[in-house]
Protein backbone atom coordinates (compact mmCIF):
# COMPACT_ATOMS: atom_id res chain seq x y z
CA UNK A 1 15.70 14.21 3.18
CA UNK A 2 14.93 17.56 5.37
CA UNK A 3 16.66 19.54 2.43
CA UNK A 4 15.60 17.53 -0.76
CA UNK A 5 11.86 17.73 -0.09
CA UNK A 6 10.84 21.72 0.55
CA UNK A 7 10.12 21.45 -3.24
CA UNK A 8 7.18 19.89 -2.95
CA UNK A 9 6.01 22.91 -1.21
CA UNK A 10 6.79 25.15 -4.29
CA UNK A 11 4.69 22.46 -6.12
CA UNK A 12 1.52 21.99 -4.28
CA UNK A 13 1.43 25.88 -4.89
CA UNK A 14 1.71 25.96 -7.85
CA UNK A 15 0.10 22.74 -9.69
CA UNK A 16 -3.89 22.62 -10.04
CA UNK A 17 -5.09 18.96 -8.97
CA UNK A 18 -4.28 15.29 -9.92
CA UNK A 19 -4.42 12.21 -12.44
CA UNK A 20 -3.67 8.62 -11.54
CA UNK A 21 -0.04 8.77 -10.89
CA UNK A 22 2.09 5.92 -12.31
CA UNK A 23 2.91 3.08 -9.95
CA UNK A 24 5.24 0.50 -10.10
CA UNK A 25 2.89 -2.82 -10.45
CA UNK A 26 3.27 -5.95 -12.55
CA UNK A 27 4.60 -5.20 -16.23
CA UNK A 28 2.19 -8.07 -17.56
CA UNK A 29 1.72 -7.55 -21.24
CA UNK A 30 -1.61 -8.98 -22.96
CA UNK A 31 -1.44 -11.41 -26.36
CA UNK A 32 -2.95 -10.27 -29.31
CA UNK A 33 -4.27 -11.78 -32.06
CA UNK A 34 -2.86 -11.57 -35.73
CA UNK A 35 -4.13 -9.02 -37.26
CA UNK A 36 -6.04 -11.31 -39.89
CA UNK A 37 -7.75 -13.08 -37.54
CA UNK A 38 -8.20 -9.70 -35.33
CA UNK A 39 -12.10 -8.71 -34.53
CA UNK A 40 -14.00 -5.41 -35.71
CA UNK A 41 -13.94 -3.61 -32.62
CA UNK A 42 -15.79 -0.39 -32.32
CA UNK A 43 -13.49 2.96 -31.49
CA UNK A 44 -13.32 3.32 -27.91
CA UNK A 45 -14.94 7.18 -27.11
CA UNK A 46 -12.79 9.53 -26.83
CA UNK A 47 -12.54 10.87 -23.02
CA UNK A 48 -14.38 13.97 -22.56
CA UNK A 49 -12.03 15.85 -20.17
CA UNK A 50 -8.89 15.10 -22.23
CA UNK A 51 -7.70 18.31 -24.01
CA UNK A 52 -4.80 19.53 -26.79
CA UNK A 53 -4.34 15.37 -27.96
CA UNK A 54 -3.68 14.45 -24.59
CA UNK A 55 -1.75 17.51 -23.46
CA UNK A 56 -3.79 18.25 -20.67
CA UNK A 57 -6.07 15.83 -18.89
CA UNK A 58 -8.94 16.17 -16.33
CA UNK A 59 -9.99 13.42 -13.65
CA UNK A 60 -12.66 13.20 -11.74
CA UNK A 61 -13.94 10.66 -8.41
CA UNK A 62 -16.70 10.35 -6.21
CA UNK A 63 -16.66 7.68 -4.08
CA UNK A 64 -19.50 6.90 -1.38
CA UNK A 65 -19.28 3.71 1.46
CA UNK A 66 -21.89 3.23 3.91
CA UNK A 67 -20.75 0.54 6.68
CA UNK A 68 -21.84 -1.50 9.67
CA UNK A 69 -19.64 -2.65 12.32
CA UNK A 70 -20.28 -4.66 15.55
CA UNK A 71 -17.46 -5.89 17.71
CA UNK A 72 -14.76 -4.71 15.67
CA UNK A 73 -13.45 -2.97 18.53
CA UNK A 74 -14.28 -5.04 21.94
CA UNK A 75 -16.00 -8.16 20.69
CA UNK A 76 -18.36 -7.59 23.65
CA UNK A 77 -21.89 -7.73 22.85
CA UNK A 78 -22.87 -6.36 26.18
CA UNK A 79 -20.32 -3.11 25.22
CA UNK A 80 -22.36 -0.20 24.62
CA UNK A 81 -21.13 1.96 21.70
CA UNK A 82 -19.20 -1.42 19.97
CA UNK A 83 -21.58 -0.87 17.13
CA UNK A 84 -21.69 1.83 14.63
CA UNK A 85 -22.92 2.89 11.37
CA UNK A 86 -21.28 5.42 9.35
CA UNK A 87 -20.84 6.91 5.96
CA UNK A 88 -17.34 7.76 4.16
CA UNK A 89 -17.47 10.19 0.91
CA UNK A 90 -14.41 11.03 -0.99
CA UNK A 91 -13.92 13.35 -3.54
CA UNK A 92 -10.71 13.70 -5.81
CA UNK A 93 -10.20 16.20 -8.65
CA UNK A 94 -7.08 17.02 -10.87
CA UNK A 95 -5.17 17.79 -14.15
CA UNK A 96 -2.47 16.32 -15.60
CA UNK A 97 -0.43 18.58 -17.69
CA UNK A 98 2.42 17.56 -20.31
CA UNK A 99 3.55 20.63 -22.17
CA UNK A 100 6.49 18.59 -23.61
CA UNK A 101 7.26 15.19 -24.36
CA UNK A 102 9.59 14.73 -21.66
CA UNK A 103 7.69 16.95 -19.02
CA UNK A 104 4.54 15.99 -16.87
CA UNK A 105 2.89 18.08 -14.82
CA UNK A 106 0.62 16.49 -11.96
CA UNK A 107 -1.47 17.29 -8.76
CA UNK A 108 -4.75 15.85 -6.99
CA UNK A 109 -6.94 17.75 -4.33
CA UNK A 110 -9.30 15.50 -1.87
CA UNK A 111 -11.90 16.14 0.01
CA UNK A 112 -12.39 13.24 2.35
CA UNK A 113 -14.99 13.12 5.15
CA UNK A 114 -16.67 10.52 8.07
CA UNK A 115 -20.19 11.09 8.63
CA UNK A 116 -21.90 9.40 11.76
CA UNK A 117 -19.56 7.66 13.35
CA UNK A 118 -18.99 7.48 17.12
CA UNK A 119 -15.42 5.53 17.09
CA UNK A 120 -16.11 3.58 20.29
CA UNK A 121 -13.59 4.11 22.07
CA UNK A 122 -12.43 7.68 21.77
CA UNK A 123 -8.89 7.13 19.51
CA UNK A 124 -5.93 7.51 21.54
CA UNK A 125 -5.23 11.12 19.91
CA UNK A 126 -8.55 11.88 20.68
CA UNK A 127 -10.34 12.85 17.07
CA UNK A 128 -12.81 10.38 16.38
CA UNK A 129 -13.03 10.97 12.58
CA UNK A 130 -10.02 9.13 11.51
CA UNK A 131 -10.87 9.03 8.32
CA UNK A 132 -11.90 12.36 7.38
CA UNK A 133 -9.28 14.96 5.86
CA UNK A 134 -11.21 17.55 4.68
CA UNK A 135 -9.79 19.35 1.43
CA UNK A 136 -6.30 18.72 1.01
CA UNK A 137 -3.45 18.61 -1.66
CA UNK A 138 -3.12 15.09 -2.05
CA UNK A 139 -0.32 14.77 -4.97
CA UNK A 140 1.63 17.71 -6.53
CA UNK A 141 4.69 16.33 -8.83
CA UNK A 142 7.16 16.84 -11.34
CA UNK A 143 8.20 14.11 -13.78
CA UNK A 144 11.13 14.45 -16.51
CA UNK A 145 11.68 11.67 -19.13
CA UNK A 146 10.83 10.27 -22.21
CA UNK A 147 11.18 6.22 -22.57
CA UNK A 148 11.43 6.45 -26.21
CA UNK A 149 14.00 8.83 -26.37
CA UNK A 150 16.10 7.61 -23.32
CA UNK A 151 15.44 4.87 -20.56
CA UNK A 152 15.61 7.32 -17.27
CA UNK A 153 12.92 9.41 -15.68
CA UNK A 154 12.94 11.04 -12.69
CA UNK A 155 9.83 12.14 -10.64
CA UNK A 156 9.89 14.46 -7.45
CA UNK A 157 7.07 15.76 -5.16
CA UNK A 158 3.96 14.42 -3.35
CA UNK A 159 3.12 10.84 -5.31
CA UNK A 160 1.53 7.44 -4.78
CA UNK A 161 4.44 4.88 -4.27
CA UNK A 162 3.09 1.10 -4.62
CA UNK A 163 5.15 -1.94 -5.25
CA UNK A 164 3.97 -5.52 -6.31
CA UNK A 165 1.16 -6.11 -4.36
CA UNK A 166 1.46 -3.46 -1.61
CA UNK A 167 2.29 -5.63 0.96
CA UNK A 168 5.27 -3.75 2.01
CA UNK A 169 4.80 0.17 0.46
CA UNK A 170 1.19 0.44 -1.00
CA UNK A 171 -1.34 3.63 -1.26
CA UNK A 172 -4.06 1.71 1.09
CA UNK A 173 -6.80 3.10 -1.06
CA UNK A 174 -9.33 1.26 0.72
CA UNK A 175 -8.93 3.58 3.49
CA UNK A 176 -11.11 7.04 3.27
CA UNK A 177 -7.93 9.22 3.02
CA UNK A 178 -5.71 6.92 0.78
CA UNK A 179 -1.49 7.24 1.65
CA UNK A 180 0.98 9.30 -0.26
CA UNK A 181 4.34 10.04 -0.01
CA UNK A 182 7.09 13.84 -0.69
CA UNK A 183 9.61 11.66 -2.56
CA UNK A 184 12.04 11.55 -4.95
CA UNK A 185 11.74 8.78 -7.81
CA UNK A 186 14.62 7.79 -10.39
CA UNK A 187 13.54 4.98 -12.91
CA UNK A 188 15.96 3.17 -15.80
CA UNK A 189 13.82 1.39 -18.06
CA UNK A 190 14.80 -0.81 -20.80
CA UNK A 191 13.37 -3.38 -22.71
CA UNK A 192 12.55 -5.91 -19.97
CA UNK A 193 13.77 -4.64 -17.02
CA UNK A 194 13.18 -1.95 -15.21
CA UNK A 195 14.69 -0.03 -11.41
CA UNK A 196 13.67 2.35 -9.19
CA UNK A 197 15.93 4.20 -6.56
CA UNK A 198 13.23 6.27 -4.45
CA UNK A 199 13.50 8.33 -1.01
CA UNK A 200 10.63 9.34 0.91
CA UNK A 201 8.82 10.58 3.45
CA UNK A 202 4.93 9.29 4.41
CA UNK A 203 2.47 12.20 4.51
CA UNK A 204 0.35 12.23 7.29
CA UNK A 205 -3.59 12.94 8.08
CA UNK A 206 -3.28 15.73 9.47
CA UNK A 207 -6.72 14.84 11.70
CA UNK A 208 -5.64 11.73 12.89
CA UNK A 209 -2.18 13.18 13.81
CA UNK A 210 -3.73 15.28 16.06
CA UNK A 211 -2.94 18.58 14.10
CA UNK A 212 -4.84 21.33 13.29
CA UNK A 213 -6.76 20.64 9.43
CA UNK A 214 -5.00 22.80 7.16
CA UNK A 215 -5.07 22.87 3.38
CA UNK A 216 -1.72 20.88 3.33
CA UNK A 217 -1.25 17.82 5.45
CA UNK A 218 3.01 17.34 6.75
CA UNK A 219 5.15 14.63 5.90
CA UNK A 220 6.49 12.67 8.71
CA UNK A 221 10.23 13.88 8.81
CA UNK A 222 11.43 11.83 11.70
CA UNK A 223 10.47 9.03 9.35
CA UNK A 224 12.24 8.11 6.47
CA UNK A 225 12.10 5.17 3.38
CA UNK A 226 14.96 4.80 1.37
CA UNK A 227 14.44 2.20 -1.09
CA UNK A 228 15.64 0.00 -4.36
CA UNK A 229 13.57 -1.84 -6.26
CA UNK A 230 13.52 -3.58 -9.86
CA UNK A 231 11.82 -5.93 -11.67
CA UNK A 232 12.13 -8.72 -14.88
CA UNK A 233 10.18 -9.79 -17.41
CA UNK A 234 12.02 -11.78 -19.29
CA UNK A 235 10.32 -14.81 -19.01
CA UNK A 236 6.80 -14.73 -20.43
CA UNK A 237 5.29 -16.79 -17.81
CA UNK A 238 6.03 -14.69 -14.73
CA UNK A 239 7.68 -12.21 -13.15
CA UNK A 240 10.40 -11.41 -10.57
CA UNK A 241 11.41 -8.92 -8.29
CA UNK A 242 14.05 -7.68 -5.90
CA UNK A 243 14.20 -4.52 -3.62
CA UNK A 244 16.00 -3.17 -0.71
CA UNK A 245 14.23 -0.80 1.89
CA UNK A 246 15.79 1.02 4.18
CA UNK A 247 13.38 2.83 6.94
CA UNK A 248 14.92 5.36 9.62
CA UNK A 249 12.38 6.24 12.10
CA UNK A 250 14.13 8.81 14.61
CA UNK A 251 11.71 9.76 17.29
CA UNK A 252 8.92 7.52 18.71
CA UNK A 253 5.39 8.14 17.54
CA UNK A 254 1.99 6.62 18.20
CA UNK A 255 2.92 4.29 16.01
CA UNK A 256 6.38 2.48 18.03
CA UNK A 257 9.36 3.42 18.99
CA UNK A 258 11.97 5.05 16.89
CA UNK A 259 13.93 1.90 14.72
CA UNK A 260 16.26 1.76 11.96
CA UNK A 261 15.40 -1.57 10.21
CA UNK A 262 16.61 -3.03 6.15
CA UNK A 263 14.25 -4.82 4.49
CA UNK A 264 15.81 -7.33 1.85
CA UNK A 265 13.37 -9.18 -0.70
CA UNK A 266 12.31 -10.96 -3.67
CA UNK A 267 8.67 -11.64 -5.23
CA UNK A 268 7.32 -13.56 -7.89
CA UNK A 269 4.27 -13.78 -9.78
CA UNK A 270 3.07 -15.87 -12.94
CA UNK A 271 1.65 -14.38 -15.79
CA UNK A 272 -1.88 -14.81 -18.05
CA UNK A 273 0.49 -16.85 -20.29
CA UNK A 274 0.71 -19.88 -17.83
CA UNK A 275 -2.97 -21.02 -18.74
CA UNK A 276 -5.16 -21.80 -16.15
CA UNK A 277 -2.83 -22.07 -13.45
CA UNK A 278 -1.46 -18.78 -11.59
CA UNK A 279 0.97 -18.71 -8.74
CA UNK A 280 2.47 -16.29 -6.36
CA UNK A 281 5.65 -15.95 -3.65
CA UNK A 282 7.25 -13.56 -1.59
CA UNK A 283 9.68 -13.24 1.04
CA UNK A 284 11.08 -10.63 2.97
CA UNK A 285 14.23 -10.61 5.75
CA UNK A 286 14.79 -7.74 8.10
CA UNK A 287 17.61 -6.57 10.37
CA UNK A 288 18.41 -3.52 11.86
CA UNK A 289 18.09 -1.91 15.55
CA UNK A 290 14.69 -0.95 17.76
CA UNK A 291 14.83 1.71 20.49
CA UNK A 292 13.55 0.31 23.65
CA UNK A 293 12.41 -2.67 24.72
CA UNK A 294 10.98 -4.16 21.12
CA UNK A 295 8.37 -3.06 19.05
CA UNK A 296 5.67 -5.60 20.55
CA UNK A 297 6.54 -3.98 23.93
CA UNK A 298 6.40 -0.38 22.84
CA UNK A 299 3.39 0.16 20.88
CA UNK A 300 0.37 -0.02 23.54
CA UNK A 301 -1.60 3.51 23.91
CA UNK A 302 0.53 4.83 26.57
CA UNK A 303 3.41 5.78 23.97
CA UNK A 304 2.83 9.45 22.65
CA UNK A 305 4.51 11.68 20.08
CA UNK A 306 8.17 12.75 21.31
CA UNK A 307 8.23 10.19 24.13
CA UNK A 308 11.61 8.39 23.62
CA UNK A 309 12.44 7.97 26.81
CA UNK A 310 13.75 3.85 27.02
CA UNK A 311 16.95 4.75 24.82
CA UNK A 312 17.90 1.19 24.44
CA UNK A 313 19.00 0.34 21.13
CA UNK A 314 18.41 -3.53 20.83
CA UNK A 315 18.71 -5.63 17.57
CA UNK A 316 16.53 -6.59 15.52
CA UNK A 317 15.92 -9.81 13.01
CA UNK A 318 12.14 -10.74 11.53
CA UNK A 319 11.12 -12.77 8.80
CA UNK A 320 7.51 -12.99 6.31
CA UNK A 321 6.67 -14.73 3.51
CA UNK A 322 3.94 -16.13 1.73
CA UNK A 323 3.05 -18.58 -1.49
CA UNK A 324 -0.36 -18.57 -2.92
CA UNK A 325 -1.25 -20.89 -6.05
CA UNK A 326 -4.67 -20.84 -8.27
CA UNK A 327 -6.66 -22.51 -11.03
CA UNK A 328 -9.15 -21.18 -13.28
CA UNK A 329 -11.14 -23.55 -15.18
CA UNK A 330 -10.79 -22.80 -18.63
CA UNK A 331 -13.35 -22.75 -21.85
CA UNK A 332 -16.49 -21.75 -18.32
CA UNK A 333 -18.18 -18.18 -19.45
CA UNK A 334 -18.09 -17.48 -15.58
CA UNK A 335 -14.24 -18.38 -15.03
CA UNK A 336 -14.58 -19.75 -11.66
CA UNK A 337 -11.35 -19.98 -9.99
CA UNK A 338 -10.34 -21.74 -6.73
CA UNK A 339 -6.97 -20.24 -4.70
CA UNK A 340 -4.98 -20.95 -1.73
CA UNK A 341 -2.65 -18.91 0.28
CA UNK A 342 -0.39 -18.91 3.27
CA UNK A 343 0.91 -15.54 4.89
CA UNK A 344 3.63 -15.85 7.67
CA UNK A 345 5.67 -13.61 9.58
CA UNK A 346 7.55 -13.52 12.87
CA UNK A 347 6.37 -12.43 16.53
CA UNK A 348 8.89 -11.65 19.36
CA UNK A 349 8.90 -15.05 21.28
CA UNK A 350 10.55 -12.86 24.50
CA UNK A 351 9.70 -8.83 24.63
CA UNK A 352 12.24 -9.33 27.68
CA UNK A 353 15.58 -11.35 25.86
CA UNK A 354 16.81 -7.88 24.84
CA UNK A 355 16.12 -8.65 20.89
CA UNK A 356 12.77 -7.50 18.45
CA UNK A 357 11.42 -10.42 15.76
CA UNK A 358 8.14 -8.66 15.27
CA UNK A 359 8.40 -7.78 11.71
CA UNK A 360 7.94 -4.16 10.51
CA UNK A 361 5.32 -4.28 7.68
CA UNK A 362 6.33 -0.74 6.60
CA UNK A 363 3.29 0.93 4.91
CA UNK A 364 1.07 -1.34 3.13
CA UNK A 365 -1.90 -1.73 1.57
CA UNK A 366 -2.62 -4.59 4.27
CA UNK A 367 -6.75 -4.76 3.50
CA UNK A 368 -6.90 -6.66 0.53
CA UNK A 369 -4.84 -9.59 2.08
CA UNK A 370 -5.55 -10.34 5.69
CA UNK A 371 -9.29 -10.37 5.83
CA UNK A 372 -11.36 -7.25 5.38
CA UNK A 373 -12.33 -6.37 8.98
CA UNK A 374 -8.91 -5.47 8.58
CA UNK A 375 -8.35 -7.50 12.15
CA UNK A 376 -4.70 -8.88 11.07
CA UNK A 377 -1.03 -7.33 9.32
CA UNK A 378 1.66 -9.24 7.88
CA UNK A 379 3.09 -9.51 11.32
CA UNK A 380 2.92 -12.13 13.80
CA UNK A 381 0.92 -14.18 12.19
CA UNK A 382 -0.41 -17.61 10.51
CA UNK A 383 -3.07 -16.61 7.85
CA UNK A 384 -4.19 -19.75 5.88
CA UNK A 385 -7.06 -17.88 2.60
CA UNK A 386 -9.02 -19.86 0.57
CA UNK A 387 -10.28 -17.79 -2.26
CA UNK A 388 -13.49 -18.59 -4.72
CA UNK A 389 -13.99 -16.24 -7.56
CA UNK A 390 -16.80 -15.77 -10.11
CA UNK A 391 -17.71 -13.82 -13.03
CA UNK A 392 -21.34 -14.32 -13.11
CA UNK A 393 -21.95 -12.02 -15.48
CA UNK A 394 -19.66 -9.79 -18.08
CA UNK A 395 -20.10 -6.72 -15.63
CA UNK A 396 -20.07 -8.96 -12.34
CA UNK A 397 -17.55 -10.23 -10.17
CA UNK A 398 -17.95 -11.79 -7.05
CA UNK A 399 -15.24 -13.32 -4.40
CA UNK A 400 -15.66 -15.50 -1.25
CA UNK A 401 -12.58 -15.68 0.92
CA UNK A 402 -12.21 -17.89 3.94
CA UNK A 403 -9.38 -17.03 6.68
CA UNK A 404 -7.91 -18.68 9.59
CA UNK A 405 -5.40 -16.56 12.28
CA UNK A 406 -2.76 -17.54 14.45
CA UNK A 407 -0.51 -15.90 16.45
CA UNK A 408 2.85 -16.82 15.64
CA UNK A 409 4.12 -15.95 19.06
CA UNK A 410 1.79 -15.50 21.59
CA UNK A 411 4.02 -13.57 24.19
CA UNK A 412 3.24 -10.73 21.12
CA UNK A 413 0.57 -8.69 20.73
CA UNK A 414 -2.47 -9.31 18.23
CA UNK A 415 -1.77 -6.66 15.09
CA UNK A 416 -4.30 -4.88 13.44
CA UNK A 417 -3.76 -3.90 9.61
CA UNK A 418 -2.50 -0.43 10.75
CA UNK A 419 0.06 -2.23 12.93
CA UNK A 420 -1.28 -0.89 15.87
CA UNK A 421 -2.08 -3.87 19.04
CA UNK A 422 -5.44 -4.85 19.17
CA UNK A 423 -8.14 -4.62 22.30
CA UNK A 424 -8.58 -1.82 25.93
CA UNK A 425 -5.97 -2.56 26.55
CA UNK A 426 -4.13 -4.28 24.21
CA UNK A 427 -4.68 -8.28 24.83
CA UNK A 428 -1.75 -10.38 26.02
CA UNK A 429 -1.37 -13.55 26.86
CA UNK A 430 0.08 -12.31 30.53
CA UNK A 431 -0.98 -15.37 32.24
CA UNK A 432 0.90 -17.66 29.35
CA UNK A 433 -1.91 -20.19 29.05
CA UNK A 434 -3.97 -18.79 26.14
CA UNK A 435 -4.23 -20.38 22.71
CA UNK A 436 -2.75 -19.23 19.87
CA UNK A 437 -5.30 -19.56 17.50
CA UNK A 438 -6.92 -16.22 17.36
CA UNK A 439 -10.01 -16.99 14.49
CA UNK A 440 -11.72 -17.58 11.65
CA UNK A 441 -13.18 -14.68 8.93
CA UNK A 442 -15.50 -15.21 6.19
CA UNK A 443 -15.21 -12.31 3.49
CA UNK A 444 -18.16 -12.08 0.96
CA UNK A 445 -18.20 -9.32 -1.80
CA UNK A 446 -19.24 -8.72 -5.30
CA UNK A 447 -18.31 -5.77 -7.76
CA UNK A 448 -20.61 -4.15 -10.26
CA UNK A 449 -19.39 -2.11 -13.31
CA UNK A 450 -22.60 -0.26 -14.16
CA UNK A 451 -20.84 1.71 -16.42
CA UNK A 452 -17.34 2.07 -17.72
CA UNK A 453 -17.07 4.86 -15.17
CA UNK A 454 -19.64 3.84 -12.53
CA UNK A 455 -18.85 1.07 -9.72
CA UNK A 456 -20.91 -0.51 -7.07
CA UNK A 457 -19.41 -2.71 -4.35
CA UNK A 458 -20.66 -4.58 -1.84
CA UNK A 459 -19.72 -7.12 1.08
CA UNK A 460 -20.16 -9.05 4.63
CA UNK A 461 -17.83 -10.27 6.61
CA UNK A 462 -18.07 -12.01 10.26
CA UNK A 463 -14.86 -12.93 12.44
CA UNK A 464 -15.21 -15.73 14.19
CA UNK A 465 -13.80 -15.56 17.29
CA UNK A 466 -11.21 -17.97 18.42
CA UNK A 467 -9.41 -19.42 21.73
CA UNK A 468 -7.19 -16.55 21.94
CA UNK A 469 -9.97 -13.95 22.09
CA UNK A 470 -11.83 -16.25 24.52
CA UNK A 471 -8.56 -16.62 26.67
CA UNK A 472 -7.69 -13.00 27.05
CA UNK A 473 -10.78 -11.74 27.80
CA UNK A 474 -10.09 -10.57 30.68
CA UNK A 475 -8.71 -6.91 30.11
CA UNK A 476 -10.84 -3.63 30.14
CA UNK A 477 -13.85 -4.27 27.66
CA UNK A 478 -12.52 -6.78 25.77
CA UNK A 479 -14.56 -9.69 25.30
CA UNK A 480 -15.04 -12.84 23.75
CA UNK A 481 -17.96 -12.74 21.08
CA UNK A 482 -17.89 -12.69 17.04
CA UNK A 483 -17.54 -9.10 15.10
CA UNK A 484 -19.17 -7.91 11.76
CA UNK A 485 -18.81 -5.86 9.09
CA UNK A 486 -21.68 -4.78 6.26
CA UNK A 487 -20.69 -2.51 3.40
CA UNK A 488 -22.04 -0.84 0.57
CA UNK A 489 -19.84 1.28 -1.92
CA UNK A 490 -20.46 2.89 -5.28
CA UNK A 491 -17.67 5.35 -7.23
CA UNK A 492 -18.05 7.35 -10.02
CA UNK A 493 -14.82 8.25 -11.68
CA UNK A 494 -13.51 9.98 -14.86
């Protein structure tokens, strides 16, 4: 990986700044109507920074959040500094060139910054703008292939990956800074089917990391994803996957300890052609070796970048899944649709027994499933989700999602969506008498598409806190009241 990658250093030099880069996402083709029955449709306009029929392409995006949050940290009223107001802007620019058929040229520059916010308490590296990452080369890649003339492509430099939903390798674009990856991509596409063989290394902030800002952030080298991963669509009604990940994390970070852990998996999802009803399932079964005690064990505050001193290489074995089911009701202008959904994955019952089962949720896109106070991962956890959608209007969407968390083992630690343990400390149950049920979290939000290029979102959410917080209150800080979070978000993009 050290030798395959330097590339991308060539590449941020030399490309200009980015397009939406391809992902791999469900393959769900829409139904047409014969053309005798077809509507008049007007033309749609032609996009105003698209040059030489297509050959080079401009994109543009603003993006602007305001948010509230109280308790998210401590969930102690009485804490002074638990409550904060910021704003998050994000800017992304780019070009996407194609001089040939079989030749794309790609790169994306962002400007991300965190206005107002006092981060209570101080981050353990210290900065307490995590989510700024003032102007940076976000993507810079080469892609060679031509699906019509032959069914592999291959793509190499600093991309988006994101696969099926994102809940194991996503671009976690809710975040102010976004994720990317230096990797190397081969596809073979054909008719139905299509596989990717990728290797790659995550890029970090290099703010939060606790580096210096400089124009290019550093991929994480002591961290690598190796990775298959394919999917059919040869029944209509739905589609399946299967994939393979392989991540070999050498050195301890912030983060946990250094592991090498395979990921094995399948995923399926229905299509629009079911009718009314839509359903979803996943599992995913890991094994592989932790260094040190376990990851539950490892990944309090204490841990640094470059400590690896507990060299003990114990196994490892973890388990998630989840099924979700919904029904729209058909032939109602404001296609209200009721869902359900169960998440689950393993804790370590013992951080003692010499063995890890906290699963390793990789890097996901974790915010759009767990509640979005972003409290809980896919990692030792219960999440029950009722969803209620609504299209009030053509240009309106709204959603109301109810949650409800349990720990799945409570000798483990309470995950937040970046993995990392939640509370000052982190909360345990160290006298072994607290509950396991954790809370409840109501998530309100409804989009607005002004325009085809302008956005506006907006949301509350309030965690209710359960037993758990109650009976591990007892820590530094950490208390036992509900949390909020307000938002307000509009993008403009080209």
């Amino acid at each position: 990986m050290r030798q395959l990658f330097p590339l991308t250093l060539v590449l941020s030099g030399v490309l200009i700044a980015g397009a939406p880069a391809s992902r791999a996402v469900d393959a769900v083709a829409a139904t047409s109507k014969p053309a005798a029955m077809a509507e008049a449709k007007p033309a749609a306009p032609a996009n105003p920074l698209s040059f030489f029929d297509g050959r080079l392409v401009f994109d543009v995006q603003e993006r602007l959040r305001l948010e509230y949050r109280d308790n998210n940290v401590t969930f102690n009223d009485n804490q002074p500094g638990d409550e904060d107001f910021w704003l998050l802007h994000r800017f992304r620019a780019g070009v996407l060139g194609q001089p040939l058929d079989w030749l794309k040229l790609y790169g994306q520059m962002q400007d991300s910054r965190e206005m107002g916010s006092e981060r209570f308490p101080a981050p353990p590296l210290g900065n307490a703008n995590l989510e700024e990452d003032t102007v940076d080369w976000r993507q810079a890649w080469i892609e060679l292939g031509n699906y019509k003339e032959f069914p592999v492509s291959f793509k190499i430099g600093r991309q988006e990956l994101a696969y099926g939903d994102e809940r194991l390798v996503g671009t976690f674009d809710w975040n102010n800074v976004g994720r990317t990856f230096d990797a190397a991509r081969l596809r073979w596409q054909g008719g139905k089917f299509w596989v990717d063989l990728f290797a790659a290394n995550v890029v970090g902030n290099n703010i939060a990391y606790g580096r210096d800002d400089s124009l290019n952030d550093v991929a994480d080298w002591a961290d690598d994803l190796f990775g298959i991963y394919g999917q059919c669509s040869a029944l209509d009604f739905q589609i399946m996957e299967l994939y393979g990940i392989l991540r070999d994390k050498t050195e301890a970070t912030f983060d946990g300890p250094a592991r090498e852990i395979w990921t094995f998996g399948a995923r399926i999802k229905s299509t629009p052609k079911l009718g009314p009803w839509d359903y979803y399932m996943e599992a995913a079964y890991q094994i592989g070796h932790i260094d040190g005690p376990g990851l539950s064990a490892t990944q309090g505050v204490a841990r640094r970048f470059g400590e690896n001193s507990l060299k003990l290489r114990i196994p490892h074995q973890a388990l998630a899944a989840l099924v979700g089911v919904g029904y729209t009701v058909p032939e109602v202008d404001w296609k209200p649709r009721v869902g359900f959904e169960y998440n689950y994955a393993t804790g370590d019952s013992d951080p003692a027994d010499g063995r890890n089962e906290t699963f390793d949720n990789l890097f996901p896109t974790n915010h759009k499933f767990y509640g979005y106070m972003d409290f809980f991962a896919w990692k030792n956890v219960h999440n029950p989700r009722l969803m209620f959608t609504t299209q009030p209007a053509k240009t309106v969407t709204t959603q109301l999602d109810f949650h409800m968390f349990w720990l799945a083992e409570e000798k483990d630690l309470w995950y937040r969506a970046n993995s990392a343990p939640i509370g000052v400390p982190a909360r345990r149950n160290v006298v072994g008498n607290a509950s396991s049920f954790v809370g409840s979290e109501v998530d309100l939000s409804a989009t607005w598409a002004v325009t085809k290029n302008i956005k506006v979102l907006g949301g509350y959410s309030h965690f209710f806190r359960g037993g758990y917080v109650r009976d591990t209150a007892a820590g530094l800080n950490n208390g036992s009241d509900d949390a909020e979070l307000v938002y307000l978000q509009t993008m403009v993009s080209f």
